[in-house]
Protein backbone atom coordinates (compact mmCIF):
# COMPACT_ATOMS: atom_id res chain seq x y z
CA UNK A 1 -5.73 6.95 -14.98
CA UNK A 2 -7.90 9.25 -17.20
CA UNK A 3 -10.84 7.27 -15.93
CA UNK A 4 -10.08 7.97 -12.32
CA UNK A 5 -9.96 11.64 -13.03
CA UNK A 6 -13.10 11.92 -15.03
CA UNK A 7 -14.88 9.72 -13.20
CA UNK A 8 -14.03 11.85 -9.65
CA UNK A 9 -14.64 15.42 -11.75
CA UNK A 10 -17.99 13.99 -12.50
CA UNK A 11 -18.88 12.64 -8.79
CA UNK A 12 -17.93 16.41 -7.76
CA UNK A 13 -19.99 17.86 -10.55
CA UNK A 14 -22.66 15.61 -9.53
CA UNK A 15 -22.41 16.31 -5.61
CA UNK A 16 -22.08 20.17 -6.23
CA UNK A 17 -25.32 19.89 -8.58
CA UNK A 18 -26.89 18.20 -6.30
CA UNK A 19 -26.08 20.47 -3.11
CA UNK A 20 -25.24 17.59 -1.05
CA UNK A 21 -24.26 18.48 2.47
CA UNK A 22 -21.16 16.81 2.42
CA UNK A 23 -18.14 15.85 -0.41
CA UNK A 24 -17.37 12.88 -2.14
CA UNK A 25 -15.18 11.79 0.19
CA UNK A 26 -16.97 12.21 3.20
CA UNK A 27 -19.41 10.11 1.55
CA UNK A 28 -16.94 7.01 1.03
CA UNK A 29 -15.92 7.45 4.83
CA UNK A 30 -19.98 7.19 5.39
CA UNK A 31 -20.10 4.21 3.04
CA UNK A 32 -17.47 2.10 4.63
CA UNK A 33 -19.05 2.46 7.62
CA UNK A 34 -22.95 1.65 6.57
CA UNK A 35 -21.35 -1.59 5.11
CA UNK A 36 -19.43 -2.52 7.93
CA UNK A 37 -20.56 -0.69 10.84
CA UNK A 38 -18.64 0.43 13.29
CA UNK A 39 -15.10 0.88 13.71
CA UNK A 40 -11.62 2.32 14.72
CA UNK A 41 -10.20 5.04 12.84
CA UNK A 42 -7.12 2.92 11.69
CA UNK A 43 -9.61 0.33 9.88
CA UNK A 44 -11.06 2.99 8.23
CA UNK A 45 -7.78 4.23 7.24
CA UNK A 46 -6.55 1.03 6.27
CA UNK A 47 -9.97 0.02 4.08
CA UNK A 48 -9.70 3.67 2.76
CA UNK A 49 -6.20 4.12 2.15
CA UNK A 50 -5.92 7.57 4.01
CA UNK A 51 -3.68 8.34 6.41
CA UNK A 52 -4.59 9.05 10.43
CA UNK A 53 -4.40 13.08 10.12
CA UNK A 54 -6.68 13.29 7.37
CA UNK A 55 -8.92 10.70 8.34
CA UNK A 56 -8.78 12.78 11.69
CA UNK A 57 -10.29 15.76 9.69
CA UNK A 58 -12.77 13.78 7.82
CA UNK A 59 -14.23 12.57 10.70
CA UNK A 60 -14.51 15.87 12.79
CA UNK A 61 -16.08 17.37 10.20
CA UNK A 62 -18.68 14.35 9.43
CA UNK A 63 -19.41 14.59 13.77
CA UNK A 64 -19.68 18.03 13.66
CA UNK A 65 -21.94 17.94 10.77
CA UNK A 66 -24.38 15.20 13.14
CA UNK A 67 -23.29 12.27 10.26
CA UNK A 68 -21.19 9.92 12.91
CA UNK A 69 -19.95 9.91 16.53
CA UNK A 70 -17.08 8.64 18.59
CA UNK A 71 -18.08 5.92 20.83
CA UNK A 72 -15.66 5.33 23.50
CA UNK A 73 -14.34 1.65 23.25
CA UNK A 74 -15.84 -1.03 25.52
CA UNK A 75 -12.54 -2.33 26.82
CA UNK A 76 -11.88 1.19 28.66
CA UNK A 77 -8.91 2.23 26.49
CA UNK A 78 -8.51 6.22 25.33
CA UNK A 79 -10.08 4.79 21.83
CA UNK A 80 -13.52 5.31 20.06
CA UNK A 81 -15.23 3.70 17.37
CA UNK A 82 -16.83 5.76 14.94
CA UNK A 83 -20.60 5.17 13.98
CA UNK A 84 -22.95 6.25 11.61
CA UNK A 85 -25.65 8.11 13.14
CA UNK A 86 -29.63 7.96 11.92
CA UNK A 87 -28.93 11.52 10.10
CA UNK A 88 -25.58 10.02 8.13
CA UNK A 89 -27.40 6.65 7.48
CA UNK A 90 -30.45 8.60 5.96
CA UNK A 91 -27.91 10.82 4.19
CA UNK A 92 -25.85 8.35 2.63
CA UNK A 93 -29.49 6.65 1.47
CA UNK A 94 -30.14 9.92 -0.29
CA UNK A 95 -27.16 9.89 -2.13
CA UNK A 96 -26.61 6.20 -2.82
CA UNK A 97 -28.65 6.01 -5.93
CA UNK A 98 -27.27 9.13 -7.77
CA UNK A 99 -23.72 7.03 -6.95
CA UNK A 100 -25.49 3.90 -8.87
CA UNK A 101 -26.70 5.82 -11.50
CA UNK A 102 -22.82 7.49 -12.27
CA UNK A 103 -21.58 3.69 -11.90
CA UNK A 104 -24.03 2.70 -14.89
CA UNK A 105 -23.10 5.65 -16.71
CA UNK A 106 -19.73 4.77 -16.52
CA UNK A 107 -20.22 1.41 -17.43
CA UNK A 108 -22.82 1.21 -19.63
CA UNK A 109 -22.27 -0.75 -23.40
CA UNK A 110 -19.60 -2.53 -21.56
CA UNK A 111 -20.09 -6.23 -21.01
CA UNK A 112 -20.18 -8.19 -17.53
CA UNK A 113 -17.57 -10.17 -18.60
CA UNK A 114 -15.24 -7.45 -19.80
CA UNK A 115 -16.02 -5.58 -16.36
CA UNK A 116 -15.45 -8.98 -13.89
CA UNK A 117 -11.92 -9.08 -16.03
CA UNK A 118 -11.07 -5.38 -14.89
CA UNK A 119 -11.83 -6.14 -11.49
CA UNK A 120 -9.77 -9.15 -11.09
CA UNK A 121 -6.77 -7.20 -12.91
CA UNK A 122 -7.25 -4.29 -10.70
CA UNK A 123 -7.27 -6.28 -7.68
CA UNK A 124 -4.36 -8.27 -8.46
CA UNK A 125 -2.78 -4.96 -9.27
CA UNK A 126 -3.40 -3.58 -5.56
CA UNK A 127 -2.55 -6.87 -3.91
CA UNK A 128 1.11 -6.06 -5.66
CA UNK A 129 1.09 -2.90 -4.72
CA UNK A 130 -0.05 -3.49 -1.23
CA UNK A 131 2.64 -5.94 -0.67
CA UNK A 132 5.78 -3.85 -1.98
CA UNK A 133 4.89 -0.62 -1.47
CA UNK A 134 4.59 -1.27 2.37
CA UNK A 135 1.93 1.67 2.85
CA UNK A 136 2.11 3.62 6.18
CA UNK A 137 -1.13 4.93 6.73
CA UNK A 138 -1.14 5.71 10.26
């Protein structure tokens, strides 16, 4: 738990040093959807584990900001997708390897092995909690 919290102090430190336009958390919403493309807002809640009204401020503030846009859904329904636009792609390129850099920080003198262990647990963990805690994002 102490790691969460120091590691998301120093991603804030990090952003605020180095003036990025947007926070830490805009940039996971930008992340999720350079790796995946695009998408409804309830994925990205779901794969982000925020619920629909913040995720509703998130991305108004990434669209006004020029970082992603609604896309009105091909089937015709009163739904968009959200995509990354050039500007948020470029962005998110910017900040990616100052991300990779804190990740080695964080990691560094700690074996592979030890790490692939910590991953497994931690999924396992959320797979757990997933399944019992019956999460209402939207």
């Amino acid at each position: 738990m102490v790691a969460g919290l120091l590691s998301k102090v120093a991603t804030l430190r990090m952003f605020a040093r180095e003036e990025f336009e947007i926070t830490p958390e805009q940039y996971f919403i930008l992340s999720i959807l350079v790796e995946s493309g695009e998408l409804y807002q309830r994925q990205i809640c779901e794969m982000s584990y925020k619920d629909r009204p913040n995720m509703t401020r998130l991305i108004n503030i990434l669209e006004k900001d020029g970082m992603v846009k609604r896309v009105p859904d091909v089937n015709g329904r009163k739904v968009f997708k959200i995509v990354v636009t050039e500007e948020g792609k470029a962005l998110h390129a910017r900040i990616k390897p100052f991300m990779l850099n804190l990740r080695d920080k964080a990691t560094e003198n700690i074996p592979v092995s030890d790490l692939e262990t910590c991953l497994n647990v931690m999924d396992k963990m959320r797979d757990n909690l997933e399944k019992h805690a019956k999460l209402q994002i939207w």
